[in-house]
C-alpha atoms as a PDB file:
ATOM      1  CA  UNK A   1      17.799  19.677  82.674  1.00  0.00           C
ATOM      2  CA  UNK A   2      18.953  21.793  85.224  1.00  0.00           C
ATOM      3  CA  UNK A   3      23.263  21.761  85.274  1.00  0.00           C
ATOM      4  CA  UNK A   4      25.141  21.901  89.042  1.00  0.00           C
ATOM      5  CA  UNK A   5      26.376  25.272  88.510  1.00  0.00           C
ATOM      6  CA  UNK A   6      22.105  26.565  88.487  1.00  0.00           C
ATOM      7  CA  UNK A   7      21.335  24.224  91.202  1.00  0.00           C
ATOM      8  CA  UNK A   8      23.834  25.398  93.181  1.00  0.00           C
ATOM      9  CA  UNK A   9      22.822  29.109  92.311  1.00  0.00           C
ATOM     10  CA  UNK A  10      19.331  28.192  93.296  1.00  0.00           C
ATOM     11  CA  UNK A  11      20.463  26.570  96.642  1.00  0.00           C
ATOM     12  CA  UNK A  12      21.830  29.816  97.275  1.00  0.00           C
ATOM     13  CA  UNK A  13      19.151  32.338  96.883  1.00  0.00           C
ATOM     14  CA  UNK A  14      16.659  29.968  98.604  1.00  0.00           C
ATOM     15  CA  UNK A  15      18.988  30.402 101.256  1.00  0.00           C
ATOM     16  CA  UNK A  16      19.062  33.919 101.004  1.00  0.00           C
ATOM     17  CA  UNK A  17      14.868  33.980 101.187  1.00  0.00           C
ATOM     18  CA  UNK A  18      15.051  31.928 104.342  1.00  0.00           C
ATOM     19  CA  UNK A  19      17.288  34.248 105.701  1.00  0.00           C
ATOM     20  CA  UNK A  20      15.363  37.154 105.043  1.00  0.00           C
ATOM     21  CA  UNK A  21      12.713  35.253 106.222  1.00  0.00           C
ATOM     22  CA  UNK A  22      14.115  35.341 109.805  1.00  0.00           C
ATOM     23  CA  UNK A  23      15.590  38.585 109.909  1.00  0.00           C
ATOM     24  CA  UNK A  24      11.822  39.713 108.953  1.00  0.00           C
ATOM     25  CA  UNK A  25      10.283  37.408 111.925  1.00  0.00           C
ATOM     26  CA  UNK A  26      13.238  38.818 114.385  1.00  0.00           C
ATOM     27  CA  UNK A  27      12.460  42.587 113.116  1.00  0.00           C
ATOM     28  CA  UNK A  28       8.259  41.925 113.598  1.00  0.00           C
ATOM     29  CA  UNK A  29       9.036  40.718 117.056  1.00  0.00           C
ATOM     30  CA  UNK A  30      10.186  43.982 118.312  1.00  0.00           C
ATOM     31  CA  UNK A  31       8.121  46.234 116.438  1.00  0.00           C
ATOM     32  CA  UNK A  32      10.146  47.177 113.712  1.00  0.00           C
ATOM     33  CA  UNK A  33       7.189  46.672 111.287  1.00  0.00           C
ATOM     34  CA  UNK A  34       8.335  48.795 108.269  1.00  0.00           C
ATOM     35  CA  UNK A  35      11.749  46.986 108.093  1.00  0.00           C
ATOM     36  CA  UNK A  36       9.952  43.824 108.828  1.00  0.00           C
ATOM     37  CA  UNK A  37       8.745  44.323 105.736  1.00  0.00           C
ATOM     38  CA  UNK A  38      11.289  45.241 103.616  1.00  0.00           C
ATOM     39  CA  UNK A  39      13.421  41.680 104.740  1.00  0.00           C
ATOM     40  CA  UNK A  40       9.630  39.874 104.084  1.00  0.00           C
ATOM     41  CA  UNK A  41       9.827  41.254 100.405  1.00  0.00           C
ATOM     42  CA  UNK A  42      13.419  40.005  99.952  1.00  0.00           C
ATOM     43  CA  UNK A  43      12.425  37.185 101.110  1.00  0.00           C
ATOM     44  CA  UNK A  44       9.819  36.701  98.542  1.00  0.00           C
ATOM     45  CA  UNK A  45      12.357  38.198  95.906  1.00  0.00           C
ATOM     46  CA  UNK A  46      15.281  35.401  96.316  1.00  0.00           C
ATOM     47  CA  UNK A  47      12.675  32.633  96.596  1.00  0.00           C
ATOM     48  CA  UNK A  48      11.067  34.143  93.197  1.00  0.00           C
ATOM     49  CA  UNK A  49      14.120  34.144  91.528  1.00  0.00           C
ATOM     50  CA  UNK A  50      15.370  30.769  92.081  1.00  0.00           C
ATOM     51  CA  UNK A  51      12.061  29.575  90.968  1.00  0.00           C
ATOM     52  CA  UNK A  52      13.168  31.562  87.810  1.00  0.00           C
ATOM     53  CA  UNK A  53      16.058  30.213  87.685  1.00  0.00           C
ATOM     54  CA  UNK A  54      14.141  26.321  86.925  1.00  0.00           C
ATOM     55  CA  UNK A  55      13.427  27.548  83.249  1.00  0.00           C
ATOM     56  CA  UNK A  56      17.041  29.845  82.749  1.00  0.00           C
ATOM     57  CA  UNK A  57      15.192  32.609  83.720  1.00  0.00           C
ATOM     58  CA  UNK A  58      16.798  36.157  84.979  1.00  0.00           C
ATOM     59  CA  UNK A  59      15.840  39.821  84.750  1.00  0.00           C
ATOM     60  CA  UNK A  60      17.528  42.664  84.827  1.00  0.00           C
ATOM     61  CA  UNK A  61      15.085  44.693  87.660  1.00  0.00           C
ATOM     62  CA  UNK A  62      12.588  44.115  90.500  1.00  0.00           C
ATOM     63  CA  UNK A  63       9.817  45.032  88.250  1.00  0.00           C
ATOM     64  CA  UNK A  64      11.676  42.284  85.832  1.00  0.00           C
ATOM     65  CA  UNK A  65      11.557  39.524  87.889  1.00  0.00           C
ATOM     66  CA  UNK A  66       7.903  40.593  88.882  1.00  0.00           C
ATOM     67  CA  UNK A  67       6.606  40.317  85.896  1.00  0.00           C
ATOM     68  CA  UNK A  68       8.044  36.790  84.313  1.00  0.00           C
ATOM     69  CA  UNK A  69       7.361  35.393  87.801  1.00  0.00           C
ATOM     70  CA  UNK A  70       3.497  36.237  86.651  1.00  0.00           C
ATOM     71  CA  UNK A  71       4.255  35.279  83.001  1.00  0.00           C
ATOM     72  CA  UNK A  72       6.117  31.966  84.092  1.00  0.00           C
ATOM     73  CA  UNK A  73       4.287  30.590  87.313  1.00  0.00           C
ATOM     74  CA  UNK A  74       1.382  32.673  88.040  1.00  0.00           C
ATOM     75  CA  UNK A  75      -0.315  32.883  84.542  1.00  0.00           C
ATOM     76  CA  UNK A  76       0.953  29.362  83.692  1.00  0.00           C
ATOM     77  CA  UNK A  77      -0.642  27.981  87.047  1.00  0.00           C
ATOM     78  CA  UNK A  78       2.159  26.985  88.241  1.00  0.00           C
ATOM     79  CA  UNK A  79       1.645  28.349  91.590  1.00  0.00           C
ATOM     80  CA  UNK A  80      -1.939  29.721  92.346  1.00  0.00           C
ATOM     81  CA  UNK A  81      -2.887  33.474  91.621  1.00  0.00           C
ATOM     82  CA  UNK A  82      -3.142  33.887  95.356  1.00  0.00           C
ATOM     83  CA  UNK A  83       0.546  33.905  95.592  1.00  0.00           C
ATOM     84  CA  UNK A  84       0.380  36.599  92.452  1.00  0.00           C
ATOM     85  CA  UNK A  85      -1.492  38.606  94.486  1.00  0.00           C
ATOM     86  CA  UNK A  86       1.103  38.121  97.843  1.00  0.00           C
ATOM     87  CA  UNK A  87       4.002  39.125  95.347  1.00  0.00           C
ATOM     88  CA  UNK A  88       2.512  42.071  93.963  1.00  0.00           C
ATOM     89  CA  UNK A  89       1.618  43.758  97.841  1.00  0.00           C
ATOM     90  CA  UNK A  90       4.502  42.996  99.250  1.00  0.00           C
ATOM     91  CA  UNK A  91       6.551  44.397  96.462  1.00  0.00           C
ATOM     92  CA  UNK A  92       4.287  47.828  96.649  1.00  0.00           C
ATOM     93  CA  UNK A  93       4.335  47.834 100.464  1.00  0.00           C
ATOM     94  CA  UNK A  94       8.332  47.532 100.226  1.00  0.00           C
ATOM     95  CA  UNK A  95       8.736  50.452  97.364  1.00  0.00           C
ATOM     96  CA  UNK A  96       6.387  52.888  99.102  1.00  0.00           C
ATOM     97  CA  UNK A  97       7.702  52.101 102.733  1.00  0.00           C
ATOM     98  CA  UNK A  98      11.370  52.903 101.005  1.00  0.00           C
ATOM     99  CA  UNK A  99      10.743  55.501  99.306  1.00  0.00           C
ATOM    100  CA  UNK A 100       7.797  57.442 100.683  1.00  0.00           C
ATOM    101  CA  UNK A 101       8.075  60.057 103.376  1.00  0.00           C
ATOM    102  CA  UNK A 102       6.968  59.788 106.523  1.00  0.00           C
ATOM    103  CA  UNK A 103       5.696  55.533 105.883  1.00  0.00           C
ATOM    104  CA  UNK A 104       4.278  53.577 108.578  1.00  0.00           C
ATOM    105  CA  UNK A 105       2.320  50.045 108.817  1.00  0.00           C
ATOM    106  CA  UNK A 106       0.280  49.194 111.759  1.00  0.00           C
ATOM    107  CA  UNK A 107       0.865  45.931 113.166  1.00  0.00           C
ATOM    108  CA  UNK A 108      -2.223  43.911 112.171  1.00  0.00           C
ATOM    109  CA  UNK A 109      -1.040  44.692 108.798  1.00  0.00           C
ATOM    110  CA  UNK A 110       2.237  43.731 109.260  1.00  0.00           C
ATOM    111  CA  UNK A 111       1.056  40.395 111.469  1.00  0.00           C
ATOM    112  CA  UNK A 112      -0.878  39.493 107.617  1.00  0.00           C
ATOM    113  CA  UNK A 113       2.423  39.917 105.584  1.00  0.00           C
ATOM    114  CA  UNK A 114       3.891  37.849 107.635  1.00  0.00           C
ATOM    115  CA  UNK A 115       1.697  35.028 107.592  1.00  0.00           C
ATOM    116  CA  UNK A 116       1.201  35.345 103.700  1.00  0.00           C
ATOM    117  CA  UNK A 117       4.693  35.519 103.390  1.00  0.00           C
ATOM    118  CA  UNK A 118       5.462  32.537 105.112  1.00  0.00           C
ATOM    119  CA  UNK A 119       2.417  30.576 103.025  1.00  0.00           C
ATOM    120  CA  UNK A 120       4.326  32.080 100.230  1.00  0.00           C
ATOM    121  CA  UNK A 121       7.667  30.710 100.901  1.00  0.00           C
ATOM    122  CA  UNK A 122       6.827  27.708 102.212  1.00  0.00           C
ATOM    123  CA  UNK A 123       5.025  26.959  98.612  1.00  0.00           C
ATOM    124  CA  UNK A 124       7.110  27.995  96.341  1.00  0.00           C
ATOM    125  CA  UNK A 125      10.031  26.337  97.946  1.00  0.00           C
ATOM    126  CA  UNK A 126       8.315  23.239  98.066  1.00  0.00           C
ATOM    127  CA  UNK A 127       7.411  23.930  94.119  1.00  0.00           C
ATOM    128  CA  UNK A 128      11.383  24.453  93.510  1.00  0.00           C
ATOM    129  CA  UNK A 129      12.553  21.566  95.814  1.00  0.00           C
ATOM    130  CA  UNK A 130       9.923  19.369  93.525  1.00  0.00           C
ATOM    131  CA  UNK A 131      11.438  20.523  90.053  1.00  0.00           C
ATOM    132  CA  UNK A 132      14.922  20.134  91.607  1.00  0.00           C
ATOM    133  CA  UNK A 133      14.587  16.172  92.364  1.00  0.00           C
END
């Protein structure tokens, strides 16, 4: 049984993801593809980690929470591996648009993260909102 104090912190970063969520739609609009897609991985981040937070969940990193969202929802089949696989690009495409030199992405590729992104949050909050009931 979940207790108010976890709902409330899940609430919260599902919030957050939604948010993220728009600031990454508002940022595509005008071109700004490579922040675009930092907000879409935070996005995916906040959502992942409330859907941690169903089992008491937390980790200490980015790479943390990557890996027991595989060990916890991918692996278990919780969500489908096709989500896995969203996860894991959009958390490379965020650490080497940060941290590389001279990073770019074209806009078709940015027009796929977005979709996929959206899939992504749009089933894994639905996944949360279920356990939550």
């Amino acid at each position: 049984m979940i207790n108010e104090q976890t709902r409330e912190l899940i609430r919260y970063r599902l919030e957050r993801s939604q948010a993220s969520l728009r600031a990454a739609k508002s940022l595509h609009s005008e071109g700004q593809y490579l922040d675009a897609i930092n907000r879409l991985y935070y996005a995916c981040f906040y959502a992942v980690v409330a859907a941690l937070l169903l089992d008491n969940h937390t980790a200490k990193s980015h790479s943390g929470v990557r890996t027991m969202f595989h060990k916890y929802w991918v692996l278990t089949e919780r969500i489908a591996p096709s989500y896995g696989k969203t996860y894991n690009e959009i958390f490379d495409m965020r650490h080497e648009d940060d941290y590389d030199d001279f990073a770019a992405v074209q806009s078709e590729v940015a027009d796929e993260m977005l979709a996929n992104v959206e899939d992504f949050i749009k089933t894994l909050q639905s996944l949360i909102n279920t356990e939550l009931l």
